[in-house]
Structure formats: C-alpha cells, structure tokens
Protein backbone atom coordinates (compact mmCIF):
# COMPACT_ATOMS: atom_id res chain seq x y z
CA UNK A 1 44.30 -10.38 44.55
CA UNK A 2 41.59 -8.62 43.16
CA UNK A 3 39.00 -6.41 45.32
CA UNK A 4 35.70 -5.68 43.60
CA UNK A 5 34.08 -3.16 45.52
CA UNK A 6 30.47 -3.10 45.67
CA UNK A 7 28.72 -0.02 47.13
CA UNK A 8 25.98 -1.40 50.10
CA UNK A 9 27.75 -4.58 49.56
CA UNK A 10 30.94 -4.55 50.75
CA UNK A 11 32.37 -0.91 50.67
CA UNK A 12 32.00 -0.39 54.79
CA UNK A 13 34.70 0.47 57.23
CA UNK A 14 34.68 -2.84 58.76
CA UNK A 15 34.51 -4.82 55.89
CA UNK A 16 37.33 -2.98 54.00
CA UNK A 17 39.84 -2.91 57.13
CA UNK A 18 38.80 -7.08 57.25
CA UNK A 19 39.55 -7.48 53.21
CA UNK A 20 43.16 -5.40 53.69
CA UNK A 21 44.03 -6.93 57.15
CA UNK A 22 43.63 -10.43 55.67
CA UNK A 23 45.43 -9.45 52.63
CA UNK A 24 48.54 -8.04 54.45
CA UNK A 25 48.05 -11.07 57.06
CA UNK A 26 47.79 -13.88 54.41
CA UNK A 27 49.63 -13.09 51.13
CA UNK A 28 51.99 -10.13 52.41
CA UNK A 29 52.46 -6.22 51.29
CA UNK A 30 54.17 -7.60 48.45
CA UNK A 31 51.14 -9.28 46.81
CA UNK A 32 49.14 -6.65 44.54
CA UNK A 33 46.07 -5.68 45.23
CA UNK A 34 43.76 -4.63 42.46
CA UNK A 35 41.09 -2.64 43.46
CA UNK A 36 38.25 -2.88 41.05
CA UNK A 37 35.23 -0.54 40.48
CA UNK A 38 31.80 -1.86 40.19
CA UNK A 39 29.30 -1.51 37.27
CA UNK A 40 25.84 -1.87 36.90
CA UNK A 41 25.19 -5.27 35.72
CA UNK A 42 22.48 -7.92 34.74
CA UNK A 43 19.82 -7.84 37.77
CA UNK A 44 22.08 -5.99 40.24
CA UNK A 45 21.37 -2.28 39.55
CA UNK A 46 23.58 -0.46 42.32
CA UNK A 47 25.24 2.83 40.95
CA UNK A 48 28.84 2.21 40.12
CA UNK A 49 31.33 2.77 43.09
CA UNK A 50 32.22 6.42 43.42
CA UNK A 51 36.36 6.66 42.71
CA UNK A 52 36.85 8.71 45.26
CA UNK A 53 35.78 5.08 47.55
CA UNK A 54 38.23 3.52 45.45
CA UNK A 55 41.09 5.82 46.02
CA UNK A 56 40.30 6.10 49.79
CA UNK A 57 40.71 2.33 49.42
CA UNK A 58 44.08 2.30 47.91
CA UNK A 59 45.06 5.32 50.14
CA UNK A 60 43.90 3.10 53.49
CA UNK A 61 45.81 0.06 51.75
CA UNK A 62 49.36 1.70 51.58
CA UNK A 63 49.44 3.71 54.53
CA UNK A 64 47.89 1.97 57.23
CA UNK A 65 48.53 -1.72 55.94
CA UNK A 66 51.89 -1.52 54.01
CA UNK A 67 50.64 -2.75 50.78
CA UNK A 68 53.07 -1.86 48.35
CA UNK A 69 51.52 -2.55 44.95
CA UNK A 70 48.47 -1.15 45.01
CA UNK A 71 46.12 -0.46 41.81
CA UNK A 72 42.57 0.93 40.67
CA UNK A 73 40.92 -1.11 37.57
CA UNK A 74 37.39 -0.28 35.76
CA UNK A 75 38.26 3.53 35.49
CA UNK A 76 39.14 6.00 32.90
CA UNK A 77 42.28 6.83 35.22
CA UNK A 78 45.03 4.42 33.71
CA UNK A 79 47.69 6.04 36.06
CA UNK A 80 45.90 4.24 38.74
CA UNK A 81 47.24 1.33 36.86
CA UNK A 82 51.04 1.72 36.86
CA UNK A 83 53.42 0.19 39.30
CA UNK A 84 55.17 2.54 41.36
CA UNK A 85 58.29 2.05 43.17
CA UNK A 86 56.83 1.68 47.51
CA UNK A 87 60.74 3.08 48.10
CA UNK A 88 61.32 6.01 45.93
CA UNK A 89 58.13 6.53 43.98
CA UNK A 90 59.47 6.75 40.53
CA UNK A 91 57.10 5.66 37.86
CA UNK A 92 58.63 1.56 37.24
CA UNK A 93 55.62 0.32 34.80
CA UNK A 94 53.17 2.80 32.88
CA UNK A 95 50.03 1.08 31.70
CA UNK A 96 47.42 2.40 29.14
CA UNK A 97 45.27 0.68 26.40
CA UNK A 98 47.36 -0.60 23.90
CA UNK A 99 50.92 0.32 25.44
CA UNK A 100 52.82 -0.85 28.45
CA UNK A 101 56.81 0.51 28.99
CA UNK A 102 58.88 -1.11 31.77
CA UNK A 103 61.24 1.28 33.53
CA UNK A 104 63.09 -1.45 35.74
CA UNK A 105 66.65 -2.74 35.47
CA UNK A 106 67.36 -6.31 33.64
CA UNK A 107 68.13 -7.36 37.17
CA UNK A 108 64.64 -6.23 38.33
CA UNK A 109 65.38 -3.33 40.09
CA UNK A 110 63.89 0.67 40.46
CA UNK A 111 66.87 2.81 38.33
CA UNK A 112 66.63 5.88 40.75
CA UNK A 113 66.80 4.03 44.19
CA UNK A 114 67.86 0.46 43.86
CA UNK A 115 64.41 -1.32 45.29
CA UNK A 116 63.82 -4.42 44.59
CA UNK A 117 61.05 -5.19 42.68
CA UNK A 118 58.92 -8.48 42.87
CA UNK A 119 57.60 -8.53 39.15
CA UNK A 120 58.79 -10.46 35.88
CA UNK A 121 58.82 -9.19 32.92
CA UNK A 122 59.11 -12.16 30.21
C-alpha cells in the first residue's frame, strides 16, 4: 500500500488516523505501508512534505496501529527503506541505490529472534 502524502491535501490528523485505521482494518499490520513524500510537480506547486510529517507518520503507524512494515520513499534517507524485524529490531533487508542484502533465514525467518517474516525473496 502506498501513502503519498500531500501537505494541505491530505497530511491532517483526521485524515492520516482514517488512511492507517483502514489500512490496519482492511489489509492487516502485516501489509507494508510505504509512505511516500511529495514533490512539486506539473501544475500542483505545494512545497514538498516536510520528513519530519513523514516520520511522525510512520511513528503514528507502528505504535498506535501495529503496522509492522513500515517505510519512507522519495527521501535521501534510504534507512527509512529497510525492513526491520517488528519483534527484535535487527536490521532483516538493507536497501540503497544499486544494492539490496537480505539478512533472513532460507526458511524466512529474523536470525537473532526467530520472527517470522512475511516476505519472499526469489
């Protein structure tokens, strides 16, 4: 599920608690969430989202609705980007431009704590 957050759009309390409730509601904390920053565009000339919105966001999304896989796209901040384990928090998938290394068993699983982890790897 991806989130593109829009500031004056749809960046507002009430409209962020709607966009997590539903997603925790319809596709589960297991689905990820991709939380996307906007940019300037065509005829729409908004500033781009502040990351600190974003990262409230992502913070909002794990603690108060149990998303587990929660991530921040259209920043300079690829850690934002790399699946974490909800259990243990070990590092399980580190993303950056060009280069991705998987840190999960063969059996899909985080090595420090066991967790399973929803994700393939093919």
């Amino acid at each position: 599920m991806v989130y593109l957050v829009v500031p004056g759009a749809n960046d507002w309390g009430e409209c962020v608690d709607y966009v997590l409730s539903r997603h925790a509601d319809l596709l589960g904390e297991e689905t990820p969430l991709h939380i996307n920053r906007y940019y300037p565009a065509y005829m729409y000339r908004e500033p781009p989202t502040p990351i600190e919105k974003l990262l409230e966001i992502r913070d909002k999304a794990v603690r108060e609705y149990n998303i587990k896989y929660v991530y921040v796209g259209n920043t300079h901040l690829y850690e934002l980007q790399d699946t974490i384990c909800p259990r243990c928090g070990k590092k399980l998938i580190v993303r950056r431009p060009g280069y991705v290394e998987v840190k999960i068993t063969s059996d899909y699983r985080c090595p420090r704590c066991g967790e399973k982890i929803p994700v393939y790897c093919g």
